[in-house]
C-alpha atoms as a PDB file:
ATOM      1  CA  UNK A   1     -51.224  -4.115  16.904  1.00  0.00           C
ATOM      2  CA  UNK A   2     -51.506  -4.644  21.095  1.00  0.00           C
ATOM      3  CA  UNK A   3     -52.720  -7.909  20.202  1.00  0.00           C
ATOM      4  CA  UNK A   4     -49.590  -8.968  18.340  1.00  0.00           C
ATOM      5  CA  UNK A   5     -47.643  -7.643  21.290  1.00  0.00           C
ATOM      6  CA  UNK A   6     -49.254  -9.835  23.458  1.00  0.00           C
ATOM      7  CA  UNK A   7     -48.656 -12.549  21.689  1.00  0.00           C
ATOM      8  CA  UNK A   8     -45.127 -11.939  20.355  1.00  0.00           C
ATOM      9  CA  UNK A   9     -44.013 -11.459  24.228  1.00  0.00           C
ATOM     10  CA  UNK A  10     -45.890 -14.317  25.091  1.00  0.00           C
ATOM     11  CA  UNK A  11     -44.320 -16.584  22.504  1.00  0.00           C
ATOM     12  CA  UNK A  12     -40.596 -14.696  23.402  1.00  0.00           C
ATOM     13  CA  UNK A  13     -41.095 -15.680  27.497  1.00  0.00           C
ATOM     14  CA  UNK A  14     -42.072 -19.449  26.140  1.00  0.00           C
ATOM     15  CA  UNK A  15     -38.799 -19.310  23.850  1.00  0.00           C
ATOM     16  CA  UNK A  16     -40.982 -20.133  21.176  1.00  0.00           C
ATOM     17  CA  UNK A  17     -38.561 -17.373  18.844  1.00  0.00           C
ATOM     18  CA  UNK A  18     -39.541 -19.300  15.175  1.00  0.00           C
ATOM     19  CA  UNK A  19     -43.524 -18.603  15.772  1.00  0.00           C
ATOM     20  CA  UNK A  20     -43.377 -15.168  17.916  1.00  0.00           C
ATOM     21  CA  UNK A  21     -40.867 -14.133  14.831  1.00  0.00           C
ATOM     22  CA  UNK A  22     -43.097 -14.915  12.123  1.00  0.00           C
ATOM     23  CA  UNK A  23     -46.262 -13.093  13.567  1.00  0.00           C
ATOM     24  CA  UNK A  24     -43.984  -9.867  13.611  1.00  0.00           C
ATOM     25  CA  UNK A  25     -42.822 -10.429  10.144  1.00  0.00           C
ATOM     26  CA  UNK A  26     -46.098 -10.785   9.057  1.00  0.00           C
ATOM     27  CA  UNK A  27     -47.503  -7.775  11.021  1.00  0.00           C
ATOM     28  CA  UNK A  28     -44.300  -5.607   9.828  1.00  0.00           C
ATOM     29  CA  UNK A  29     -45.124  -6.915   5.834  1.00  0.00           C
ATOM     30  CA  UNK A  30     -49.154  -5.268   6.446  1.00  0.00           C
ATOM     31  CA  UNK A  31     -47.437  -1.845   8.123  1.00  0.00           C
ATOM     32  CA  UNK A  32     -47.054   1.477   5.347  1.00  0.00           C
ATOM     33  CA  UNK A  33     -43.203   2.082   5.680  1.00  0.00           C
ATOM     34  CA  UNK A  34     -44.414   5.519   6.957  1.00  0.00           C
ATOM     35  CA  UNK A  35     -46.499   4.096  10.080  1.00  0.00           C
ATOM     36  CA  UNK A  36     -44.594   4.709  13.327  1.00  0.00           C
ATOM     37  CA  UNK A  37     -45.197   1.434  14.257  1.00  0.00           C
ATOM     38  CA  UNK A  38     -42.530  -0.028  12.090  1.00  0.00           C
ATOM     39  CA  UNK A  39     -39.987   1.171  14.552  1.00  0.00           C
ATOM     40  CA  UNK A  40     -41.390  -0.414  17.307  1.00  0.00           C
ATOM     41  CA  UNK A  41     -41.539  -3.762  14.774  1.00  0.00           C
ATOM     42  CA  UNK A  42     -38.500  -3.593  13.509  1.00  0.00           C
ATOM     43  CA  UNK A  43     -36.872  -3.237  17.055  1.00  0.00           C
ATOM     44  CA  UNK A  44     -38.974  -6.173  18.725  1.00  0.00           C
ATOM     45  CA  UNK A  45     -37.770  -8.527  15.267  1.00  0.00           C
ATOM     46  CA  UNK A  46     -34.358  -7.761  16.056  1.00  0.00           C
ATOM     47  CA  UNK A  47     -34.931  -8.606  19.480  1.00  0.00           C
ATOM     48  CA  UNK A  48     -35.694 -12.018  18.253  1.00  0.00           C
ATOM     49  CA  UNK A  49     -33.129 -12.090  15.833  1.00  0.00           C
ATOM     50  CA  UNK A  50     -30.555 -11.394  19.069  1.00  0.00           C
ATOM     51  CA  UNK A  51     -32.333 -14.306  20.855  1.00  0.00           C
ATOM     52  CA  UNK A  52     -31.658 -16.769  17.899  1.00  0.00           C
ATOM     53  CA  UNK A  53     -28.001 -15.232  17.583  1.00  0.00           C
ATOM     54  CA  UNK A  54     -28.523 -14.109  14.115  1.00  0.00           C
ATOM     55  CA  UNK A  55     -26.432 -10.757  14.017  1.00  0.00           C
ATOM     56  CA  UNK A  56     -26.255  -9.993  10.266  1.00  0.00           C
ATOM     57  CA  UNK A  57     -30.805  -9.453  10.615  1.00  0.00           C
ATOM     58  CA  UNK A  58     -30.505  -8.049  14.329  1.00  0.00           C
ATOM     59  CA  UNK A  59     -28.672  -5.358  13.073  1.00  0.00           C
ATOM     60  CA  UNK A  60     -30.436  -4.987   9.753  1.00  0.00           C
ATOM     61  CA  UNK A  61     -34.119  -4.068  11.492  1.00  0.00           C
ATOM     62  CA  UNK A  62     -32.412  -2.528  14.218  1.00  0.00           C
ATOM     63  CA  UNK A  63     -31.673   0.198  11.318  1.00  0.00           C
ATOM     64  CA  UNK A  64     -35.036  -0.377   9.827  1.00  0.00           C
ATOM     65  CA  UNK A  65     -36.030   0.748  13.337  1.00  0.00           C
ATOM     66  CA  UNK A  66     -33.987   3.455  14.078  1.00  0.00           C
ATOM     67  CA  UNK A  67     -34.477   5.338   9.901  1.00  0.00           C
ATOM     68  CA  UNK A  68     -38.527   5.031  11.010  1.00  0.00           C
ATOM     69  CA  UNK A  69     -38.967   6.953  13.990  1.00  0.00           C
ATOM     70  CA  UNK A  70     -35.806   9.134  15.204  1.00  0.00           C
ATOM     71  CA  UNK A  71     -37.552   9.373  18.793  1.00  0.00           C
ATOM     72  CA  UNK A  72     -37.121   5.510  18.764  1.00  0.00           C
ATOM     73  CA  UNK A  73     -33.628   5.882  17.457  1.00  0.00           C
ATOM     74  CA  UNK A  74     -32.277   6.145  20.462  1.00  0.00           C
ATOM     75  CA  UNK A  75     -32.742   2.613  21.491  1.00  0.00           C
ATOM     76  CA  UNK A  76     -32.223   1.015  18.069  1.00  0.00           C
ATOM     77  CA  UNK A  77     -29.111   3.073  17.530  1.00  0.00           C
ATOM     78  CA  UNK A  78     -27.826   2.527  21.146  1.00  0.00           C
ATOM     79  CA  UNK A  79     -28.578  -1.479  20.599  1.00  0.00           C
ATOM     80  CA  UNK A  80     -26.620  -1.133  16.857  1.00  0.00           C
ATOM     81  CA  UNK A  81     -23.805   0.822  18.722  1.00  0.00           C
ATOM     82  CA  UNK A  82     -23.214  -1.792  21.107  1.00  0.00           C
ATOM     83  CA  UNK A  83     -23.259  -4.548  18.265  1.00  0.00           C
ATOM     84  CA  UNK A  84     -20.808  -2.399  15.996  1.00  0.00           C
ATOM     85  CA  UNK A  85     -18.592  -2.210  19.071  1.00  0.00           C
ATOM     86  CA  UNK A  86     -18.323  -5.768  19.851  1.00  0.00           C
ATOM     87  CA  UNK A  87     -17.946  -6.440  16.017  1.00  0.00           C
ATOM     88  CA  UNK A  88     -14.898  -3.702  16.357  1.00  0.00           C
ATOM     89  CA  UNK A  89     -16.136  -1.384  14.150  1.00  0.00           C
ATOM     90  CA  UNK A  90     -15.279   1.627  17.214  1.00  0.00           C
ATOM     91  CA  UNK A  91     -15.837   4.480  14.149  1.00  0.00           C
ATOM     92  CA  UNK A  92     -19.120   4.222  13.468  1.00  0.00           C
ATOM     93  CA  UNK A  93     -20.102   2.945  17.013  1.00  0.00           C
ATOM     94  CA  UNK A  94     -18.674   5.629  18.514  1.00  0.00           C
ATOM     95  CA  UNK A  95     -20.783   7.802  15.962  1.00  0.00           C
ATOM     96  CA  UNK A  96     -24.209   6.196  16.644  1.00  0.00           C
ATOM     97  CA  UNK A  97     -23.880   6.295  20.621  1.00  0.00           C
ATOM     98  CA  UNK A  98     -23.177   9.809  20.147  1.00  0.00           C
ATOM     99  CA  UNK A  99     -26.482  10.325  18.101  1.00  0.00           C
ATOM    100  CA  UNK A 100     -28.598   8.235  20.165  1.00  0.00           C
ATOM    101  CA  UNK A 101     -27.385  10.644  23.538  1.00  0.00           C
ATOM    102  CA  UNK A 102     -27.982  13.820  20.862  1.00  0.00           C
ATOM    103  CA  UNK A 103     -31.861  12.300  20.247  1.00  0.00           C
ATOM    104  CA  UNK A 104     -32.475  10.988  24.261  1.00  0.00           C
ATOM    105  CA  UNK A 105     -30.663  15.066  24.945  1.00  0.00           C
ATOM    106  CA  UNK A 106     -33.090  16.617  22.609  1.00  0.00           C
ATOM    107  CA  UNK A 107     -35.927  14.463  23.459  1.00  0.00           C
ATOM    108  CA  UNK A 108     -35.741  15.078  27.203  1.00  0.00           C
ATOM    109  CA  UNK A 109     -35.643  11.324  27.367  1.00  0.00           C
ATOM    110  CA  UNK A 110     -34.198  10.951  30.870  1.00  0.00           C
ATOM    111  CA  UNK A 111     -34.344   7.291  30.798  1.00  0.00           C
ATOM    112  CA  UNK A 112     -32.619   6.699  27.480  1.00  0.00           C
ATOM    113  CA  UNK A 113     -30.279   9.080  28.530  1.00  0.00           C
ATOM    114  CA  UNK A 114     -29.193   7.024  31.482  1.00  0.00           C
ATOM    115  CA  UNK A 115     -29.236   4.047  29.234  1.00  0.00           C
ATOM    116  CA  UNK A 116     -26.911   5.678  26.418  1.00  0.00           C
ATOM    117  CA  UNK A 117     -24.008   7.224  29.112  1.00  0.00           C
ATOM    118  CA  UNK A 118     -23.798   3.597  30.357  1.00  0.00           C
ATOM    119  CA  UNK A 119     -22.819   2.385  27.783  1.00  0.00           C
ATOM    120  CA  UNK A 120     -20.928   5.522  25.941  1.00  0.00           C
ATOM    121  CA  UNK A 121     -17.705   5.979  28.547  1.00  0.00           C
ATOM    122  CA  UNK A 122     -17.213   2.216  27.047  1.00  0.00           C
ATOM    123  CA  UNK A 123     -17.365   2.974  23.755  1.00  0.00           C
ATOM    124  CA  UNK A 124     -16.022   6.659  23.606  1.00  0.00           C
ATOM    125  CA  UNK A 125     -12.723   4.929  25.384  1.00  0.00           C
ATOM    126  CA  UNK A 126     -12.337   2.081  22.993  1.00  0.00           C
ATOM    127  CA  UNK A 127     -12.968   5.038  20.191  1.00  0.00           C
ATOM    128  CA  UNK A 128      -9.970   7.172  22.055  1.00  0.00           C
ATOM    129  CA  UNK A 129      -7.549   4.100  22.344  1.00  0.00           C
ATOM    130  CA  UNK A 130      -8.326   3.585  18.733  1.00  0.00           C
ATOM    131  CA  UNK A 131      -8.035   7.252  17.383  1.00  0.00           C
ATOM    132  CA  UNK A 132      -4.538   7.296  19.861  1.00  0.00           C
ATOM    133  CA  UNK A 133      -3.607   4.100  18.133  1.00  0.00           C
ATOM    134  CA  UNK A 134      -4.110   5.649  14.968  1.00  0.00           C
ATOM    135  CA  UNK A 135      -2.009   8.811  15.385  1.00  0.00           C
ATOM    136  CA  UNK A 136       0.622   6.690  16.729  1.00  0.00           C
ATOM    137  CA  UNK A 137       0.919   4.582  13.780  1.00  0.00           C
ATOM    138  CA  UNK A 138       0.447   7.784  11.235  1.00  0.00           C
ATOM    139  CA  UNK A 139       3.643   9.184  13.560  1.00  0.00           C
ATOM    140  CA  UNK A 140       5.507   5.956  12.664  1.00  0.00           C
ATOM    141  CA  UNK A 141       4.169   6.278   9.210  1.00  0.00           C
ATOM    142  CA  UNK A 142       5.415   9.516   8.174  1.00  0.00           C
ATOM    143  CA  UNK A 143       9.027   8.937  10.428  1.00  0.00           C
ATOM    144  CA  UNK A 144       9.101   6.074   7.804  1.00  0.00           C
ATOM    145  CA  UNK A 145       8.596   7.992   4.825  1.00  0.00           C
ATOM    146  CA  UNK A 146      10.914  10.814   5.979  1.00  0.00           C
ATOM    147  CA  UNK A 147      13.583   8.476   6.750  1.00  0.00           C
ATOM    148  CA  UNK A 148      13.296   6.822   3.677  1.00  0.00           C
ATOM    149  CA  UNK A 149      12.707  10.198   2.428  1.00  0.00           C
ATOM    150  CA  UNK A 150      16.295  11.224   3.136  1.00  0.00           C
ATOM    151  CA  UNK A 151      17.771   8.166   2.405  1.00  0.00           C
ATOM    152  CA  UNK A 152      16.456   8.391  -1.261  1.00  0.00           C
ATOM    153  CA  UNK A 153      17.482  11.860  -1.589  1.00  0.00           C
ATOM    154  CA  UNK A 154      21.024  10.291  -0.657  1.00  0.00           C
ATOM    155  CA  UNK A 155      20.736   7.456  -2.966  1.00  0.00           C
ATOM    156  CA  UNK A 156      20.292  10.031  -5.884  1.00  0.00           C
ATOM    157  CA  UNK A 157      23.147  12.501  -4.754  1.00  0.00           C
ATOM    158  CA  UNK A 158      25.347   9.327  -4.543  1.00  0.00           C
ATOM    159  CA  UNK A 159      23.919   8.083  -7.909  1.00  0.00           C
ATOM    160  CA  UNK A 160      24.446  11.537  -9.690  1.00  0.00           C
ATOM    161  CA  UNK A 161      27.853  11.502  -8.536  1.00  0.00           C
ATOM    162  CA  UNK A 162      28.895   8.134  -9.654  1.00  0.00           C
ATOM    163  CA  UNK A 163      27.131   9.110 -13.260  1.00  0.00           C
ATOM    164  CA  UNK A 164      29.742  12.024 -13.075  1.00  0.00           C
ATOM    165  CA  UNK A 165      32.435   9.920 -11.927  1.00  0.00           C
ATOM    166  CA  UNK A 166      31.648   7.120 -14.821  1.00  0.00           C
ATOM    167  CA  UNK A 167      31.060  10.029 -17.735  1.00  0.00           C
ATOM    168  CA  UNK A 168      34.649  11.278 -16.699  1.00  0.00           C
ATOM    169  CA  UNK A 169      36.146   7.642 -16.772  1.00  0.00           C
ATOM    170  CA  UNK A 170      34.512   7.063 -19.794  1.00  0.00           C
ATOM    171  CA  UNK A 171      36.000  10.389 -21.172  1.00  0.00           C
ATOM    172  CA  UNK A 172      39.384   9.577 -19.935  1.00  0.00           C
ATOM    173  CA  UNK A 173      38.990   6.083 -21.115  1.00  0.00           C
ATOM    174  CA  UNK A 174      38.039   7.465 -24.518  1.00  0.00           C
ATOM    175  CA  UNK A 175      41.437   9.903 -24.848  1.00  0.00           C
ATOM    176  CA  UNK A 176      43.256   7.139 -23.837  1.00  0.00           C
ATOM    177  CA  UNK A 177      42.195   4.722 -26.870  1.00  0.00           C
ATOM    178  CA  UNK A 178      42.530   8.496 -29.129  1.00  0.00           C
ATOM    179  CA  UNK A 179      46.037   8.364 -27.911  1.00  0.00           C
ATOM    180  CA  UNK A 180      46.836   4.738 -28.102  1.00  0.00           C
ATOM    181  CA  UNK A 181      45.499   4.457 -32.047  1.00  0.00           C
ATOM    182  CA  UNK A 182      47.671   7.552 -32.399  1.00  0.00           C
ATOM    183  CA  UNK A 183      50.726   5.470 -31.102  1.00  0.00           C
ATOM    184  CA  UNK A 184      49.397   2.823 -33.247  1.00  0.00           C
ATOM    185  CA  UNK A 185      49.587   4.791 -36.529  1.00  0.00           C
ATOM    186  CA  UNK A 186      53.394   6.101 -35.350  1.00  0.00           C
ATOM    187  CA  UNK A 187      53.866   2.246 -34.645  1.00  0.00           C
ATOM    188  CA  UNK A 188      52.673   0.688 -37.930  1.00  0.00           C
ATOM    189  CA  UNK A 189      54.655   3.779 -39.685  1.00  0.00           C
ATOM    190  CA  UNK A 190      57.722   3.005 -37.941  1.00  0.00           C
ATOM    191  CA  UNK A 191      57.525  -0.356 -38.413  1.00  0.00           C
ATOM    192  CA  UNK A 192      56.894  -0.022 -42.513  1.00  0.00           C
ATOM    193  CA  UNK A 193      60.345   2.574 -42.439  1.00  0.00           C
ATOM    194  CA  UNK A 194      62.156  -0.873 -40.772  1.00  0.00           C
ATOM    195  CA  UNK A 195      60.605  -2.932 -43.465  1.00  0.00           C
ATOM    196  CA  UNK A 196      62.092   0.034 -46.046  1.00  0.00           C
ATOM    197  CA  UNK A 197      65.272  -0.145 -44.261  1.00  0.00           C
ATOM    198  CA  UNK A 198      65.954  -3.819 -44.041  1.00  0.00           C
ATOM    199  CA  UNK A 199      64.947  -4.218 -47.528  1.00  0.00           C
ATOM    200  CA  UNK A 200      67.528  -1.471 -48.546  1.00  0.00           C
ATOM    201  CA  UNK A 201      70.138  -3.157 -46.515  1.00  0.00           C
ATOM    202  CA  UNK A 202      69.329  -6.770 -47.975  1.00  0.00           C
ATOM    203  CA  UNK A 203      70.208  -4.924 -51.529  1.00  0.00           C
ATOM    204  CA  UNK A 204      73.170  -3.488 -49.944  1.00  0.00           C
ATOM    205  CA  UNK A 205      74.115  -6.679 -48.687  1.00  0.00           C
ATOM    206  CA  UNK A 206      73.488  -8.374 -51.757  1.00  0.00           C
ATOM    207  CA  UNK A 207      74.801  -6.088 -53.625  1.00  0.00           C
ATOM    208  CA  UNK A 208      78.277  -6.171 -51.462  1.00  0.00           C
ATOM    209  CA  UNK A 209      78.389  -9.856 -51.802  1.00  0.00           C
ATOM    210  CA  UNK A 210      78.286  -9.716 -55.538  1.00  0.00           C
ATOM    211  CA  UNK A 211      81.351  -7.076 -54.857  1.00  0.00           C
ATOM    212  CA  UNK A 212      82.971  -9.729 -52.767  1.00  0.00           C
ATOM    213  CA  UNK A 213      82.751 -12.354 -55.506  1.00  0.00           C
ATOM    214  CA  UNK A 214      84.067  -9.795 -58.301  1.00  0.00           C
ATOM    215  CA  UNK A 215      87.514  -9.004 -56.469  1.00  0.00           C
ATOM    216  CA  UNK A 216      87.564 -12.727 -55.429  1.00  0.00           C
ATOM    217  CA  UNK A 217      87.463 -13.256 -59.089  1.00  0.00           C
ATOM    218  CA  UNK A 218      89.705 -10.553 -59.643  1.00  0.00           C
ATOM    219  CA  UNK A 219      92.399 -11.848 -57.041  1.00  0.00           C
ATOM    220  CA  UNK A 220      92.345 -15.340 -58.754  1.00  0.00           C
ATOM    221  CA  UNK A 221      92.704 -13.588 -62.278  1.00  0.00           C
ATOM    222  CA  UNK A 222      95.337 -11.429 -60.724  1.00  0.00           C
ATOM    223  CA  UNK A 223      97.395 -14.583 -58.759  1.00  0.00           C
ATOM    224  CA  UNK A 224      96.843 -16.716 -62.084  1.00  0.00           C
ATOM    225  CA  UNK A 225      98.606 -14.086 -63.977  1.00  0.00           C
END
């Protein structure tokens, strides 16, 4: 395993990443997952993978290297912390720098413990802008909700009342056409006693002018004799 060190350092100082990356691959493909070497793997192929700018396999043997050996955590984790940060994912940065100083603490790794507090204060601020941030906007949130809160509860009152208002119209509205049919019974029946009464005094009339023409007749009789 020195040997493929040597050679994978060698080939990362020439810049040769392609060939110094495939040795590794192939030396981390012969480990048992439960060898502590595979931490020590998995963190120099991630190295690599951070030369060649390919993020998405730095970070995944990065966590390769820091499930295998939780000693060796504390630089995987602290190089995945840093990643996560820059990638704005503060949470769970901010969560992994805090393990990796928890492992260096418990450790007694004095070096790795200088390592993770330089870089922490960075993150731990970012993660206290963000958690302010947060509050902040939860504040604005739940002003929102009570203000619309309140306004709803105003919208129903003023709802309700209109209901009450239009059920009382519509009751009013209601007598109104009871009372208006009513006047148009006492109408119709008023209007059929007219009928009754100008029929009676067509009769009359008629039966006046047949009068009229019976004394006319009479007086001409009555001058003739």
């Amino acid at each position: 395993s020195t040997d493929v060190y040597i050679r994978a350092d060698r080939l990362l100082e020439q810049g040769d990443y392609s060939k110094g990356l495939q040795i590794l691959l192939d030396f981390y493909r012969q480990l048992d997952p439960d060898n502590r070497d595979v931490a020590y793997v998995a963190y120099s192929i991630s190295d690599f993978y951070r030369r060649q700018g390919n993020r998405e396999e730095e970070k995944k043997y990065l966590i390769v290297s820091a499930m295998a050996d939780m000693k060796w955590a504390v630089i995987s984790l602290r190089r995945l912390a840093t990643i996560l940060y820059e990638e704005g994912d503060i949470n769970r940065a901010y969560i992994y720098m805090r393990r990796s100083l928890d492992d260096a603490t418990f450790c007694n790794a004095r070096l790795r413990t200088i390592e993770v507090t330089q870089t922490l204060p960075i993150i731990d601020n970012a993660y206290q802008v963000k958690t302010k941030k947060e509050k902040k906007q939860m504040m604005i949130a739940l002003a929102c909700i009570s203000i619309l809160s309140v306004f709803l509860i105003g919208l129903v009152i003023y709802v309700r009342r209109q209901i009450k208002k239009l059920s009382a119209a519509r009751s009013e509205l209601n007598k109104a056409n009871e009372r208006l049919r009513q006047l148009n019974v006492e109408l119709n029946s008023v209007n059929e006693q007219l009928q009754s009464a100008n029929k009676e005094l067509h009769e009359t009339n008629h039966a006046l002018s047949d009068m009229n023409q019976s004394l006319s007749e009479a007086n001409n009789i009555k001058e003739l004799y």
